[in-house]
PDB file of N, CA and C in Angstrom:
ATOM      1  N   UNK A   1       0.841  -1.183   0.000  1.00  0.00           N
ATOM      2  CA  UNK A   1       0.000   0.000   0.000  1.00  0.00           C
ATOM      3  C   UNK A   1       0.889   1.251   0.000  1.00  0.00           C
ATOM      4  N   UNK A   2       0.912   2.314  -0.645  1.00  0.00           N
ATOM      5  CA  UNK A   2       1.631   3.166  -1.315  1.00  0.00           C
ATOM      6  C   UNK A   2       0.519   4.537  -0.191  1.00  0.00           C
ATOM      7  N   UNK A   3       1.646   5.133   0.007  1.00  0.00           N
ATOM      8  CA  UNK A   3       1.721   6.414   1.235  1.00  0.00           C
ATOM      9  C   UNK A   3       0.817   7.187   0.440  1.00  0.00           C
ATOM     10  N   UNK A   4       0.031   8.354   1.141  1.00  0.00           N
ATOM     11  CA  UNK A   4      -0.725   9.264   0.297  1.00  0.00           C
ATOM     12  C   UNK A   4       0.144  10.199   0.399  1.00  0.00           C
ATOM     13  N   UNK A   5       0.081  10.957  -1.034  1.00  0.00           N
ATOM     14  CA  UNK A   5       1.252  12.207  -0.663  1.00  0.00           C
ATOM     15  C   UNK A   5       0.593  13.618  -0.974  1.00  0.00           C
ATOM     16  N   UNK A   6       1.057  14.881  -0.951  1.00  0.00           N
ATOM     17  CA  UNK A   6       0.575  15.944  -1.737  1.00  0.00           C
ATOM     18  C   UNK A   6       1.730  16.048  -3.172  1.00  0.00           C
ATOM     19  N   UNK A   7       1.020  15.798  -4.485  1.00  0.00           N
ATOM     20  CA  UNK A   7       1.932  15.916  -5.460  1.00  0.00           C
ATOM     21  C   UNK A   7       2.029  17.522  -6.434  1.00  0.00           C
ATOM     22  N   UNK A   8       1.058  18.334  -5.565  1.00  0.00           N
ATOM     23  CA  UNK A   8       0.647  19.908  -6.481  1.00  0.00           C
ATOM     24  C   UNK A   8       0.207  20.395  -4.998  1.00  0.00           C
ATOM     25  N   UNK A   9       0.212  21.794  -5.073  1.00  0.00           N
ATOM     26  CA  UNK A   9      -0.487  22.543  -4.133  1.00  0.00           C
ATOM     27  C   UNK A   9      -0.810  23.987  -5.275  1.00  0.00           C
ATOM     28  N   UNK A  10      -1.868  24.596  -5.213  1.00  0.00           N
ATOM     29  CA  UNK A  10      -2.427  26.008  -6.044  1.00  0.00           C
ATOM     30  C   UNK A  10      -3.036  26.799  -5.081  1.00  0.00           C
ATOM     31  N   UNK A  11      -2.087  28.141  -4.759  1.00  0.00           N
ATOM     32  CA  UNK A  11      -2.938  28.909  -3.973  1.00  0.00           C
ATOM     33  C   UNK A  11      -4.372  29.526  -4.657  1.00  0.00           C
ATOM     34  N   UNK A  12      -5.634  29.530  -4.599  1.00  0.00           N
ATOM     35  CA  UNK A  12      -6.964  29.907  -4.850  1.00  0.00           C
ATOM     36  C   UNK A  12      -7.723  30.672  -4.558  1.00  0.00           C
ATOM     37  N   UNK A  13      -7.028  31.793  -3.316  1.00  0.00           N
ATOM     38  CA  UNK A  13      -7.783  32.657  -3.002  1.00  0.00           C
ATOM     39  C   UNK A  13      -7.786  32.398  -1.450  1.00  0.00           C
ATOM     40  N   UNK A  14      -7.138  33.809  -1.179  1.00  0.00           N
ATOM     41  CA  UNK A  14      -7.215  33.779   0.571  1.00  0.00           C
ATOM     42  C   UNK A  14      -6.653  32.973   0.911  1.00  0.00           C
ATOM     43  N   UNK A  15      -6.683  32.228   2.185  1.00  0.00           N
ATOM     44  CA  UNK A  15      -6.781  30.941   2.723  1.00  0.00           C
ATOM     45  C   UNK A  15      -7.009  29.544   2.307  1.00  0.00           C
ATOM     46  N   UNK A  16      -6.966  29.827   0.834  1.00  0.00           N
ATOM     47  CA  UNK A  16      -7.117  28.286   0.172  1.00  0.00           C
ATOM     48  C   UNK A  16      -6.569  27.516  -0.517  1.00  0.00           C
ATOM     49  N   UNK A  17      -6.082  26.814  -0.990  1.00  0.00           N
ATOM     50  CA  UNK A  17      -5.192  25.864  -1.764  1.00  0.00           C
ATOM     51  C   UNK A  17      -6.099  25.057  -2.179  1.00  0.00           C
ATOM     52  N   UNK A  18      -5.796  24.543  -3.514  1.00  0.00           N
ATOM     53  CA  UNK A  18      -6.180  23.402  -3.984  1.00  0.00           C
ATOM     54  C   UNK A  18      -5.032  22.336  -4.157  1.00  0.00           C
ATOM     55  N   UNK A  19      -5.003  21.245  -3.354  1.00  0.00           N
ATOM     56  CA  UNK A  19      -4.029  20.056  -3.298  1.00  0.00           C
ATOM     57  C   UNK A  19      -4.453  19.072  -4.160  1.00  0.00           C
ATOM     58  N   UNK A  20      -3.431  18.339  -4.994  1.00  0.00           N
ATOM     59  CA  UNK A  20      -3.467  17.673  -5.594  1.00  0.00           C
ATOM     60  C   UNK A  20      -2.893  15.917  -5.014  1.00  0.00           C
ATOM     61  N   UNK A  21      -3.335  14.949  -5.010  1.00  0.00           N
ATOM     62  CA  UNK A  21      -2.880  13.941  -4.229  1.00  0.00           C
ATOM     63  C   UNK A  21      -2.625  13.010  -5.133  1.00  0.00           C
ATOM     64  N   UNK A  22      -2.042  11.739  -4.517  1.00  0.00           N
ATOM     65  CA  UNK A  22      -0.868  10.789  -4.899  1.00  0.00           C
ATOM     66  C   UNK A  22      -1.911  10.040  -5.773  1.00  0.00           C
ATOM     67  N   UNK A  23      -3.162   9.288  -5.398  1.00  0.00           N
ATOM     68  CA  UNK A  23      -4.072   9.056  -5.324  1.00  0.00           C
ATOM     69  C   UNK A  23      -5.313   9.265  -6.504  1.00  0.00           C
ATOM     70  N   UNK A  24      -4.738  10.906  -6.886  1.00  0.00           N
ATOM     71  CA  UNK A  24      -5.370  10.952  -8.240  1.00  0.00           C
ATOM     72  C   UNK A  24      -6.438  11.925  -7.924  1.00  0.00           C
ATOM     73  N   UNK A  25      -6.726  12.304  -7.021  1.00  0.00           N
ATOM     74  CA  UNK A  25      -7.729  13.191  -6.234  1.00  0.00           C
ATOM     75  C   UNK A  25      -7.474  14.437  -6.006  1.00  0.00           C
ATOM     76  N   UNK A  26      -7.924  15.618  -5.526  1.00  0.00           N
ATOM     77  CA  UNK A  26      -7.984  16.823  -5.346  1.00  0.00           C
ATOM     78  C   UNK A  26      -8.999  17.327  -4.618  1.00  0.00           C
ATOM     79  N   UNK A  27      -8.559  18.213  -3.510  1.00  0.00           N
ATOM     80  CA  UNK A  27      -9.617  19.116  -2.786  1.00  0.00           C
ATOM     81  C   UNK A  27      -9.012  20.489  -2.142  1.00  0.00           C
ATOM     82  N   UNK A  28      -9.397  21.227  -2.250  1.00  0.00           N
ATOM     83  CA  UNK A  28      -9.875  22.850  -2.071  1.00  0.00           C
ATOM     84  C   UNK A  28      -9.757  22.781  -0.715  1.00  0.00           C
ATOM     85  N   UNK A  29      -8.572  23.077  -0.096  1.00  0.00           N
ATOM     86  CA  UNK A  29      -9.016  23.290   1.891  1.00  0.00           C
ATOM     87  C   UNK A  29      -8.688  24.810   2.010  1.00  0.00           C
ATOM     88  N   UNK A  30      -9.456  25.216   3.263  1.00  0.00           N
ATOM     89  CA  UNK A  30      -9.533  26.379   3.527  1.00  0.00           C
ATOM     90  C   UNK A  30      -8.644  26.415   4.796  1.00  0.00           C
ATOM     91  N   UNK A  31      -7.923  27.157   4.909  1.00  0.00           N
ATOM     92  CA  UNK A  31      -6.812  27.120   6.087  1.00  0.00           C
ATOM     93  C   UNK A  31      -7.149  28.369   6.604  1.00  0.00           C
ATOM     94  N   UNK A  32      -7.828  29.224   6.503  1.00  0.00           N
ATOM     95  CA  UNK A  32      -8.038  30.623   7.458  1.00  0.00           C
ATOM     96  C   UNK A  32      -9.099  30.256   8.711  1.00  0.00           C
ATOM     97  N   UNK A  33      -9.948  29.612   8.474  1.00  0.00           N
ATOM     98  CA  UNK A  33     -10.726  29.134  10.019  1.00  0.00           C
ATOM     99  C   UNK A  33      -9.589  28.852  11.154  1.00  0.00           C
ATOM    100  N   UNK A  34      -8.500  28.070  10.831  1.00  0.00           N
ATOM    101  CA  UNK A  34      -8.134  27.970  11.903  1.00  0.00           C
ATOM    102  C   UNK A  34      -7.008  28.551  11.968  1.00  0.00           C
ATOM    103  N   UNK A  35      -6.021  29.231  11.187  1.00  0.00           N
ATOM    104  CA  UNK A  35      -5.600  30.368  11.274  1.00  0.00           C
ATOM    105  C   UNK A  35      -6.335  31.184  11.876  1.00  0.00           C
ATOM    106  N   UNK A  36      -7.275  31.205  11.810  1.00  0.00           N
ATOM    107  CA  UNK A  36      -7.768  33.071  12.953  1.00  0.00           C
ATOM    108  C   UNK A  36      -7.976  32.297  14.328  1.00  0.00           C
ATOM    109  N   UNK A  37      -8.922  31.273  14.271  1.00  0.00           N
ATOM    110  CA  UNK A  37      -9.463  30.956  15.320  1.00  0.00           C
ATOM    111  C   UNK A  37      -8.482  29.661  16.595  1.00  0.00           C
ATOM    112  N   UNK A  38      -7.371  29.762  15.969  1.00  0.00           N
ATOM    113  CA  UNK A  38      -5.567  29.267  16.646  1.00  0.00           C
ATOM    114  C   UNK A  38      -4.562  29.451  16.849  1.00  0.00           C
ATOM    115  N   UNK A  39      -5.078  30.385  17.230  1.00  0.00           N
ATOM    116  CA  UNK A  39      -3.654  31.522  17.672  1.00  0.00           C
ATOM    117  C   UNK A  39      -2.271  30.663  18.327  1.00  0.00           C
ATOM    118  N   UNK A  40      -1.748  30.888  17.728  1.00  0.00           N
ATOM    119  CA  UNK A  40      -0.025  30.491  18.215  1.00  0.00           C
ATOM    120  C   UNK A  40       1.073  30.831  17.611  1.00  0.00           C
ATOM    121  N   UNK A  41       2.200  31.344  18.883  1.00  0.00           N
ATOM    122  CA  UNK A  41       3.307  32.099  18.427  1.00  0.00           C
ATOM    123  C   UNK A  41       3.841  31.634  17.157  1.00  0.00           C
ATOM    124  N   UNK A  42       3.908  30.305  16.580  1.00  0.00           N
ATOM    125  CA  UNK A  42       4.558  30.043  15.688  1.00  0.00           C
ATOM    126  C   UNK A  42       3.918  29.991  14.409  1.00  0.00           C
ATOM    127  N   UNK A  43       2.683  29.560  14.956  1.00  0.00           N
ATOM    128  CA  UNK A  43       2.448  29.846  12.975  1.00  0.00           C
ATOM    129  C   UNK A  43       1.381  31.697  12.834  1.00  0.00           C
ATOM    130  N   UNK A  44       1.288  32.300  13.599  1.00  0.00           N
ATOM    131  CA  UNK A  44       0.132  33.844  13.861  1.00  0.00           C
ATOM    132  C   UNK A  44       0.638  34.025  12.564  1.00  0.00           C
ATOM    133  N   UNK A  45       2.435  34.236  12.347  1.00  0.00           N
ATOM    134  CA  UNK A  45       2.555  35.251  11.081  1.00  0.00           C
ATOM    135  C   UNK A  45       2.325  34.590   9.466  1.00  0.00           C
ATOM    136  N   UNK A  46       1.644  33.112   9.152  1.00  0.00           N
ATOM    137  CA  UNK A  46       1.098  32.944   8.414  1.00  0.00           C
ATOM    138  C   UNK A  46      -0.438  33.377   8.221  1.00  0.00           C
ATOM    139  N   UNK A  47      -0.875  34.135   9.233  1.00  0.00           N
ATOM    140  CA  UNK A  47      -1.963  35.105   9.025  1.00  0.00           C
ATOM    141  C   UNK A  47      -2.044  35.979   7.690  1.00  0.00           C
ATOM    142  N   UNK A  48      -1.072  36.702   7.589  1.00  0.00           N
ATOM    143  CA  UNK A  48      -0.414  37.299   6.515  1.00  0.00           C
ATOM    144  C   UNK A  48      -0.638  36.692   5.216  1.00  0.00           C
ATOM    145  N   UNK A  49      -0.951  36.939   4.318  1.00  0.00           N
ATOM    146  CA  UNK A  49      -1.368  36.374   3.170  1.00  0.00           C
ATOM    147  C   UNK A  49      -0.595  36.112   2.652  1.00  0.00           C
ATOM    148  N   UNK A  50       0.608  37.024   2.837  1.00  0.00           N
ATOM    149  CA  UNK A  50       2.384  37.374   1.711  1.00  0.00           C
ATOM    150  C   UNK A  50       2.979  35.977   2.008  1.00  0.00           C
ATOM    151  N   UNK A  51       3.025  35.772   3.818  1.00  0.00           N
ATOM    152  CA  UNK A  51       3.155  34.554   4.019  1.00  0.00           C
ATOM    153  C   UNK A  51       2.887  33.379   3.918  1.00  0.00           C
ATOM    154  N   UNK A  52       1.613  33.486   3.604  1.00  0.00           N
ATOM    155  CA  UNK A  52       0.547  31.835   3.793  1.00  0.00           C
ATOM    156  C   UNK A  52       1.099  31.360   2.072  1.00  0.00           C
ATOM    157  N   UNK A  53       1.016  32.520   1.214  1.00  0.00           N
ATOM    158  CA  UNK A  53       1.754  32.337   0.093  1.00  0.00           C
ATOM    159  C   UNK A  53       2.871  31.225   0.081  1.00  0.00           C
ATOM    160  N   UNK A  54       3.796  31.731   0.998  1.00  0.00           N
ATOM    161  CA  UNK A  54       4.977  31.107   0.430  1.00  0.00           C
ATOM    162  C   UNK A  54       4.961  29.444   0.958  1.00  0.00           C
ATOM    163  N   UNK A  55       4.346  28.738   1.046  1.00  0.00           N
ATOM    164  CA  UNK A  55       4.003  27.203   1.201  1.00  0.00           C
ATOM    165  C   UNK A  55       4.924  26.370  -0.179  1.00  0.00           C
ATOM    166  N   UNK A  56       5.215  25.696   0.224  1.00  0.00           N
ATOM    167  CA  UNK A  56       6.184  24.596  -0.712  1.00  0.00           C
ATOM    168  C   UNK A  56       5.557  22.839  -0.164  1.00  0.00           C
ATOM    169  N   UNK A  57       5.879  22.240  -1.568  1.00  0.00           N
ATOM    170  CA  UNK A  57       6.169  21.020  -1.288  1.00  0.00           C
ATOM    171  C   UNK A  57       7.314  19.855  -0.865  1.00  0.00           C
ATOM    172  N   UNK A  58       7.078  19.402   0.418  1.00  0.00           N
ATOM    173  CA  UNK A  58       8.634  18.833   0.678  1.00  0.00           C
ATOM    174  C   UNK A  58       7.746  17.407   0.611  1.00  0.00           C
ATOM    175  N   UNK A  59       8.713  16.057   0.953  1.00  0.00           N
ATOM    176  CA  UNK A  59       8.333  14.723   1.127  1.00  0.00           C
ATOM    177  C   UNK A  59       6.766  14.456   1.102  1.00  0.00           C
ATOM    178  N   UNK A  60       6.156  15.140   0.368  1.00  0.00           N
ATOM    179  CA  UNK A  60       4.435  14.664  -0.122  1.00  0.00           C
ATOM    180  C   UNK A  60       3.866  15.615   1.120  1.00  0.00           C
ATOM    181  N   UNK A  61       4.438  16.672   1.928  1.00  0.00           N
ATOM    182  CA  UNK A  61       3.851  17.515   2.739  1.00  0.00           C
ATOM    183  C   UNK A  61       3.281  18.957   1.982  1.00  0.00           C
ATOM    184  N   UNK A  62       2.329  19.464   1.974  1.00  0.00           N
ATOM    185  CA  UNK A  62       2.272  21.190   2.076  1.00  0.00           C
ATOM    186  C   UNK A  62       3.348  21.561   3.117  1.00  0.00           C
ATOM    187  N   UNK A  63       3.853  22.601   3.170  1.00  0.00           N
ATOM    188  CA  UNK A  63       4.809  22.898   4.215  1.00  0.00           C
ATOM    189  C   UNK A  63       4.662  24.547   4.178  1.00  0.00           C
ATOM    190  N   UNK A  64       4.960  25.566   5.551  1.00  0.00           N
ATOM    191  CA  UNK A  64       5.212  26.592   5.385  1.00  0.00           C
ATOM    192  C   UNK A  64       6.450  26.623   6.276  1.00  0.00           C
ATOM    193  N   UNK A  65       7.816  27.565   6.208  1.00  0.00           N
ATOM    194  CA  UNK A  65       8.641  27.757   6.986  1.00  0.00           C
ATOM    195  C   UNK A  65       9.913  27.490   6.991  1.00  0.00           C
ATOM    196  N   UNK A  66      11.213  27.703   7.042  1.00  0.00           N
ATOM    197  CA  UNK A  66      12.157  26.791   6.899  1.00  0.00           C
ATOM    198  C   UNK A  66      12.437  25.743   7.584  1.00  0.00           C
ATOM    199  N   UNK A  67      11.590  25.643   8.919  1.00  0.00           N
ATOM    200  CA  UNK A  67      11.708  24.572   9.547  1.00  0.00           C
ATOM    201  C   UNK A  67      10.577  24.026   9.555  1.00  0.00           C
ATOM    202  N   UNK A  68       9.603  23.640   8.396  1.00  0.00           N
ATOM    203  CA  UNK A  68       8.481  22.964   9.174  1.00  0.00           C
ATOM    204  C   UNK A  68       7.480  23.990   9.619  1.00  0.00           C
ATOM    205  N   UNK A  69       7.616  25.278   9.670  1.00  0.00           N
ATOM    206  CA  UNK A  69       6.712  25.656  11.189  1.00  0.00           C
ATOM    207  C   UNK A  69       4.913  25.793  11.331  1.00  0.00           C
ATOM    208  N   UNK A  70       4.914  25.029  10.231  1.00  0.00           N
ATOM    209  CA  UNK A  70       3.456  24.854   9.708  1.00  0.00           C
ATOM    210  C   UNK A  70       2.677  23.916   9.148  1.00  0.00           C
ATOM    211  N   UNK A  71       2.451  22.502   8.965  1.00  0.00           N
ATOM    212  CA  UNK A  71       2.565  21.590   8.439  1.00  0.00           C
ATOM    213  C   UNK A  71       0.988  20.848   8.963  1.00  0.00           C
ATOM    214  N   UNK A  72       0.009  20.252   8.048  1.00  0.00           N
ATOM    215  CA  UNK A  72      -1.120  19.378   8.744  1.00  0.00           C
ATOM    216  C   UNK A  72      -0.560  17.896   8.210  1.00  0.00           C
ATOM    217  N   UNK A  73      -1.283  17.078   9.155  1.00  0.00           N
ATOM    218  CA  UNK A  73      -1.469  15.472   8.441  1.00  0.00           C
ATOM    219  C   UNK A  73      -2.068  15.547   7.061  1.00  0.00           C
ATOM    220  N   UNK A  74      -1.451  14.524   6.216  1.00  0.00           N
ATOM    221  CA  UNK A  74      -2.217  14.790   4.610  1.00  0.00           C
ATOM    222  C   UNK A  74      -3.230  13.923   4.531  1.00  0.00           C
ATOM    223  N   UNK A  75      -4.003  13.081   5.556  1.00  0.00           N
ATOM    224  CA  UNK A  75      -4.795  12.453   5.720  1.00  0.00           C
ATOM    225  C   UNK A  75      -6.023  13.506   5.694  1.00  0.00           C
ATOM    226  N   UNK A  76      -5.555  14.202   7.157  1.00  0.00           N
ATOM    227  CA  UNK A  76      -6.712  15.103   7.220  1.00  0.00           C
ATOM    228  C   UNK A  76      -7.004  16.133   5.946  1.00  0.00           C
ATOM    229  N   UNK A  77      -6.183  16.715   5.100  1.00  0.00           N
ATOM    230  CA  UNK A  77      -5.618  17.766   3.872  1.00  0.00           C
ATOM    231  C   UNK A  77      -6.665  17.044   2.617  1.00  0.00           C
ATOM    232  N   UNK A  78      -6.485  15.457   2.565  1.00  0.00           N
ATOM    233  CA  UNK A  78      -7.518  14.734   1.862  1.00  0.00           C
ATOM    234  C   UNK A  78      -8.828  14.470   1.836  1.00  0.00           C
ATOM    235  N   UNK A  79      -9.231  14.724   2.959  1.00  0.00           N
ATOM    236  CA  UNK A  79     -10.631  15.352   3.767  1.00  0.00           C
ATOM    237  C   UNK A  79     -11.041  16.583   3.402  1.00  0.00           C
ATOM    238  N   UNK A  80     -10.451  17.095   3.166  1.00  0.00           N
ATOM    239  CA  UNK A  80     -10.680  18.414   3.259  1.00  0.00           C
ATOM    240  C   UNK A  80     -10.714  19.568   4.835  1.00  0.00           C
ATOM    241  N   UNK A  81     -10.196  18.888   5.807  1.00  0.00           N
ATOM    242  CA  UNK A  81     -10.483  19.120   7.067  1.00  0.00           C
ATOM    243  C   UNK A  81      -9.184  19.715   7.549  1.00  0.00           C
ATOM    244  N   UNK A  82      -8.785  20.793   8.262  1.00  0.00           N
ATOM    245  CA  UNK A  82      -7.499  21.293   9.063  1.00  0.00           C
ATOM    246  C   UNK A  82      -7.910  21.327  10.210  1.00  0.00           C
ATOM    247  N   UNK A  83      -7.030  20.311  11.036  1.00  0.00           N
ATOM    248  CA  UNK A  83      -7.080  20.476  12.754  1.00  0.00           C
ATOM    249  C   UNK A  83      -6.287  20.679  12.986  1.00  0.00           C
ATOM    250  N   UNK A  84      -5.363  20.686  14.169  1.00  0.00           N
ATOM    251  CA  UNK A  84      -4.847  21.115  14.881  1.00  0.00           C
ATOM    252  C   UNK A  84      -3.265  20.738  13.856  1.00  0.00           C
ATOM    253  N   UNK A  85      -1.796  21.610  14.370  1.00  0.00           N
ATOM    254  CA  UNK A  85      -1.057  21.811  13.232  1.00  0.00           C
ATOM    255  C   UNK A  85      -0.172  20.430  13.964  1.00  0.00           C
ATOM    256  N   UNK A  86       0.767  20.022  12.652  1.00  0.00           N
ATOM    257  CA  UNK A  86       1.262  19.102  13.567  1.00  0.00           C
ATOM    258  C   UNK A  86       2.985  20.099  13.695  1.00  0.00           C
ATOM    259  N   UNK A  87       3.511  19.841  14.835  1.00  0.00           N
ATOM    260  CA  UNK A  87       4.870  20.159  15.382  1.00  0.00           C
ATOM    261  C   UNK A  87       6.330  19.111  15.479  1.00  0.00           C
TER     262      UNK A  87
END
């Protein structure tokens, strides 16, 4: 059984990306709900749009940061669902 990965990410407006998966699938997540409503020192300044921008793909992750400092499960990303960030 072959890992799910993110193989595309398209910023779409605001808070949204459209991810593309290993899988052959695609969904539209909205990452500003919990950006506003999860405040924490480390990811607040992806509030910033300039920032939320700069997201890359590393090892089948969305990623923001040079270290990581922003990252969900791609399980949940395939859902369409953002909870809590992983660290």
């Amino acid at each position: 059984m072959r890992t799910l990965a993110i193989t595309e990410a398209e910023h779409t407006g605001e808070y949204r990306l459209r991810l593309s998966f290993s899988d052959g699938t695609s969904q539209e997540v909205d990452f500003g709900s919990f950006l506003l409503k999860h405040p924490h020192p480390q990811h607040n300044r992806y509030r910033k749009l300039a920032n939320f921008k700069r997201f890359r793909i590393e090892r089948g992750n969305v990623v923001w940061g040079k270290d990581w400092d922003l990252l969900f499960p791609v399980s949940q990303l395939h859902q369409g669902y953002v909870g809590p960030a992983v660290y």
